[in-house]
Protein backbone atom coordinates (compact mmCIF):
# COMPACT_ATOMS: atom_id res chain seq x y z
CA UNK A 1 0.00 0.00 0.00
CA UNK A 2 1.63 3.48 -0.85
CA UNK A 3 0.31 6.78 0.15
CA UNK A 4 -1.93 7.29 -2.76
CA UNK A 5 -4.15 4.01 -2.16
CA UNK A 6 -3.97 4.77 1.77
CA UNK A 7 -5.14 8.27 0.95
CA UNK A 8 -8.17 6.73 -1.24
CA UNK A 9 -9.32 4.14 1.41
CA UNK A 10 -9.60 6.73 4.18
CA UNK A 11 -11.24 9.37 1.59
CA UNK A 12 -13.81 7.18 -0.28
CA UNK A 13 -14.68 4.63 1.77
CA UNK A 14 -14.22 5.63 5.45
CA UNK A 15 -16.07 2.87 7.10
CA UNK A 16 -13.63 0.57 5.86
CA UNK A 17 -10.90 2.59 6.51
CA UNK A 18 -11.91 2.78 10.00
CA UNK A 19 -12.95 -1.35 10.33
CA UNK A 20 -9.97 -2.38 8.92
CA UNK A 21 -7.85 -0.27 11.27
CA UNK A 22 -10.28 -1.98 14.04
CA UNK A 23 -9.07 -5.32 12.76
CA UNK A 24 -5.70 -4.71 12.55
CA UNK A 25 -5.58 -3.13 16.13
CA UNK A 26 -7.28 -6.08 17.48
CA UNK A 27 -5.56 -8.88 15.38
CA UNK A 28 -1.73 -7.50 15.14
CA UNK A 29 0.42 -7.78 11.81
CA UNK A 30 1.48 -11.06 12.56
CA UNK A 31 -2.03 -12.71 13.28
CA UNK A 32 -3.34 -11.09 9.95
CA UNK A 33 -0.83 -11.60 8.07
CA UNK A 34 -1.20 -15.87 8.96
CA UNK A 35 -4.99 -15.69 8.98
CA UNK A 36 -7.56 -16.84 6.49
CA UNK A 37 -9.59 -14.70 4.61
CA UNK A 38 -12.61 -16.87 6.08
CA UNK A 39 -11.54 -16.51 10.01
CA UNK A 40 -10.93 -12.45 9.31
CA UNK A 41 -14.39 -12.05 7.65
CA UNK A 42 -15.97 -14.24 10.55
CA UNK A 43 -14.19 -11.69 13.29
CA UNK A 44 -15.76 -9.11 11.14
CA UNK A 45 -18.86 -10.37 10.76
CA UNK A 46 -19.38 -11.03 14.36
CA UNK A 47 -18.10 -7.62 15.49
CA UNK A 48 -20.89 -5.93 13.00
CA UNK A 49 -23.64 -8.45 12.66
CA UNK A 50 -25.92 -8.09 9.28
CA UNK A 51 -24.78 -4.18 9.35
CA UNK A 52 -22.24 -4.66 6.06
CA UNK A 53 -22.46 -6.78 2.78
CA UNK A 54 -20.09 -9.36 2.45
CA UNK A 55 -18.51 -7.84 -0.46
CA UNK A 56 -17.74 -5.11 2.04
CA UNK A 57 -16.71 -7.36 5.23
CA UNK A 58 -13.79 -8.89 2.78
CA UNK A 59 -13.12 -5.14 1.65
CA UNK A 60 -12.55 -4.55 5.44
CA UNK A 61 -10.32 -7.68 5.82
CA UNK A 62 -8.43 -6.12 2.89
CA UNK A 63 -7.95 -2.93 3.98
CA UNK A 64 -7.20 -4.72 7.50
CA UNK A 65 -4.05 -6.52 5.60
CA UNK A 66 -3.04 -3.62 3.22
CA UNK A 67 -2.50 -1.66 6.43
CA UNK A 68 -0.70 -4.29 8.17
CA UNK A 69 1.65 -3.68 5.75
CA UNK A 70 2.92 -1.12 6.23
CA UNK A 71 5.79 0.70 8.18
CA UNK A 72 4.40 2.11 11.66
CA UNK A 73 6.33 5.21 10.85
CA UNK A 74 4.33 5.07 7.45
CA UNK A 75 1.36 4.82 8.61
CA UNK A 76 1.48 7.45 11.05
CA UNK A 77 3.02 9.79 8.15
CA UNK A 78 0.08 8.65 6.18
CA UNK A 79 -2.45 9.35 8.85
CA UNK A 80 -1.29 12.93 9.31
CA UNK A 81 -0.57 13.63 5.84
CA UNK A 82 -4.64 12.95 5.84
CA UNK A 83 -5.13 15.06 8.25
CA UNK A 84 -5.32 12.10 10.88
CA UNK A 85 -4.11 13.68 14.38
CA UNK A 86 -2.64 10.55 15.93
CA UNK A 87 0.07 12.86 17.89
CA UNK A 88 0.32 15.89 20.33
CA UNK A 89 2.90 18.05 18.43
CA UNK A 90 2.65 19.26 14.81
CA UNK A 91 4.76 18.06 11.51
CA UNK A 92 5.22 20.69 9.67
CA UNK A 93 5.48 24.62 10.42
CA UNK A 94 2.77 27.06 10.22
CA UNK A 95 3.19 29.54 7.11
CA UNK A 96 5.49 27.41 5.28
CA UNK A 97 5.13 25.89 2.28
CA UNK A 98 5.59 21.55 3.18
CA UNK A 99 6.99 21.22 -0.28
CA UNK A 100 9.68 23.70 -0.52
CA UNK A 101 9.75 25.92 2.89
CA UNK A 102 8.65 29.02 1.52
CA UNK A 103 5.90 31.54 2.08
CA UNK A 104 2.46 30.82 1.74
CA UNK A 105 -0.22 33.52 1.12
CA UNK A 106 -3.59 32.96 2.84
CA UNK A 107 -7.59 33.05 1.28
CA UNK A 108 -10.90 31.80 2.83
CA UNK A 109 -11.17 30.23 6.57
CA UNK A 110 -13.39 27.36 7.70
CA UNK A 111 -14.03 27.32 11.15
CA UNK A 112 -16.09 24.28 12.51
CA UNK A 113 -16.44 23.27 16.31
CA UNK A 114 -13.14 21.82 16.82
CA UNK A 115 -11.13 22.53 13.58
CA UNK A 116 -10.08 25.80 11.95
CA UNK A 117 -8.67 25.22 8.49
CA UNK A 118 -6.81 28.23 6.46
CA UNK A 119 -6.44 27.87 2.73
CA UNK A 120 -3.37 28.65 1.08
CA UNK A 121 -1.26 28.94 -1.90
CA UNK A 122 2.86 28.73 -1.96
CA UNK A 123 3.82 32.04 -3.09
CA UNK A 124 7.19 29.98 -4.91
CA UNK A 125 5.87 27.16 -6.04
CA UNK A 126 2.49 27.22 -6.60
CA UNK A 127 1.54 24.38 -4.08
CA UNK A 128 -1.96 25.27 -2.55
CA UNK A 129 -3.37 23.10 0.74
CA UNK A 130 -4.74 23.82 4.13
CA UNK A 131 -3.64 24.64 7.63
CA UNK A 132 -5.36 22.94 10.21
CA UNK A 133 -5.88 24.21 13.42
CA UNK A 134 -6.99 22.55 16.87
CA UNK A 135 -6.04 25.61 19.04
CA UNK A 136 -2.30 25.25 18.02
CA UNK A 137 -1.11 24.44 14.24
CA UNK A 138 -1.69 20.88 13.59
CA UNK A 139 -0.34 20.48 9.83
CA UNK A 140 -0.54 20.70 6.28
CA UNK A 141 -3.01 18.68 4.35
CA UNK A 142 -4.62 18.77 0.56
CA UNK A 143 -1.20 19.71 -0.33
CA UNK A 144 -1.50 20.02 -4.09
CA UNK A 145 1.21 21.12 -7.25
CA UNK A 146 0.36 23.88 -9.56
CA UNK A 147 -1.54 21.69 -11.56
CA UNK A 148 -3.74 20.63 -8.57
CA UNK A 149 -2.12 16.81 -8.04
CA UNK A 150 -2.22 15.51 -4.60
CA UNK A 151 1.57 15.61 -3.47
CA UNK A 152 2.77 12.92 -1.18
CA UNK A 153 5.78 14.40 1.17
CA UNK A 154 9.39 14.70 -0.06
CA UNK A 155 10.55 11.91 2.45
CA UNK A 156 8.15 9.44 1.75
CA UNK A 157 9.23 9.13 -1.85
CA UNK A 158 10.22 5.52 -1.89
């Protein structure tokens, strides 16, 4: 699983996202990694009852083992690069530009009852994203190239 297909399982289908990460918590890496498809959609199954389709328990089961593949420092880089706070301190610096460190220039504000996000656009480069904020800066997120691709962070280039 790289970034891009991590990114796409917590953004489209957030359920499963959230399941598998339930499954993988409560099975380990090892014990997924060894298991059969049928014991992992059983687990499933009896954690949810008739709530999901089995097409969608075995999606869980995947996700499950995608994520048990990866890193830990990968999927917490992941997570936040989502927007996922899974820590206390920020990663990157407020009113610098996560893909080459220069200045951004501010437009609207959201403000919802826990999050305040800031778009912005990298005076340099042309990068545009969000700061989030959760009454300190949290990070950088939506981080997009001039012509508006998702960018993954410089050190998780493989």
């Amino acid at each position: 699983m790289d970034y891009q297909d991590f990114e796409k399982l917590y953004r489209t289908t957030p359920i499963i996202f959230h399941l598998g990460m339930e499954l993988f918590e409560d099975r380990g890496r090892n014990a997924l990694s060894v298991s059969t498809d049928r014991a992992l959609c059983a687990a499933v199954t009896a954690k949810l009852s008739n709530l999901l389709s089995a097409d969608k328990v075995l999606a869980v089961v995947k996700a499950a083992r995608d994520l048990a593949g990866l890193k830990s420092v990968e999927l917490l880089a992941y997570a936040a690069h989502c927007g996922i706070r899974l820590e206390d301190g920020p990663i990157d610096e407020p009113e610098i530009c996560p893909i080459c460190g220069n200045s951004l220039h501010y437009g609207a504000n959201e403000v919802t009852d826990e999050l305040r996000t800031k778009e912005w656009v990298c005076e340099s480069c042309g990068a545009t994203g969000k700061e989030g904020y959760r009454m300190v800066f949290d990070c950088h997120y939506y981080v997009k190239d001039r012509e508006g691709r998702l960018v993954g962070r410089p050190n998780q280039n493989k």
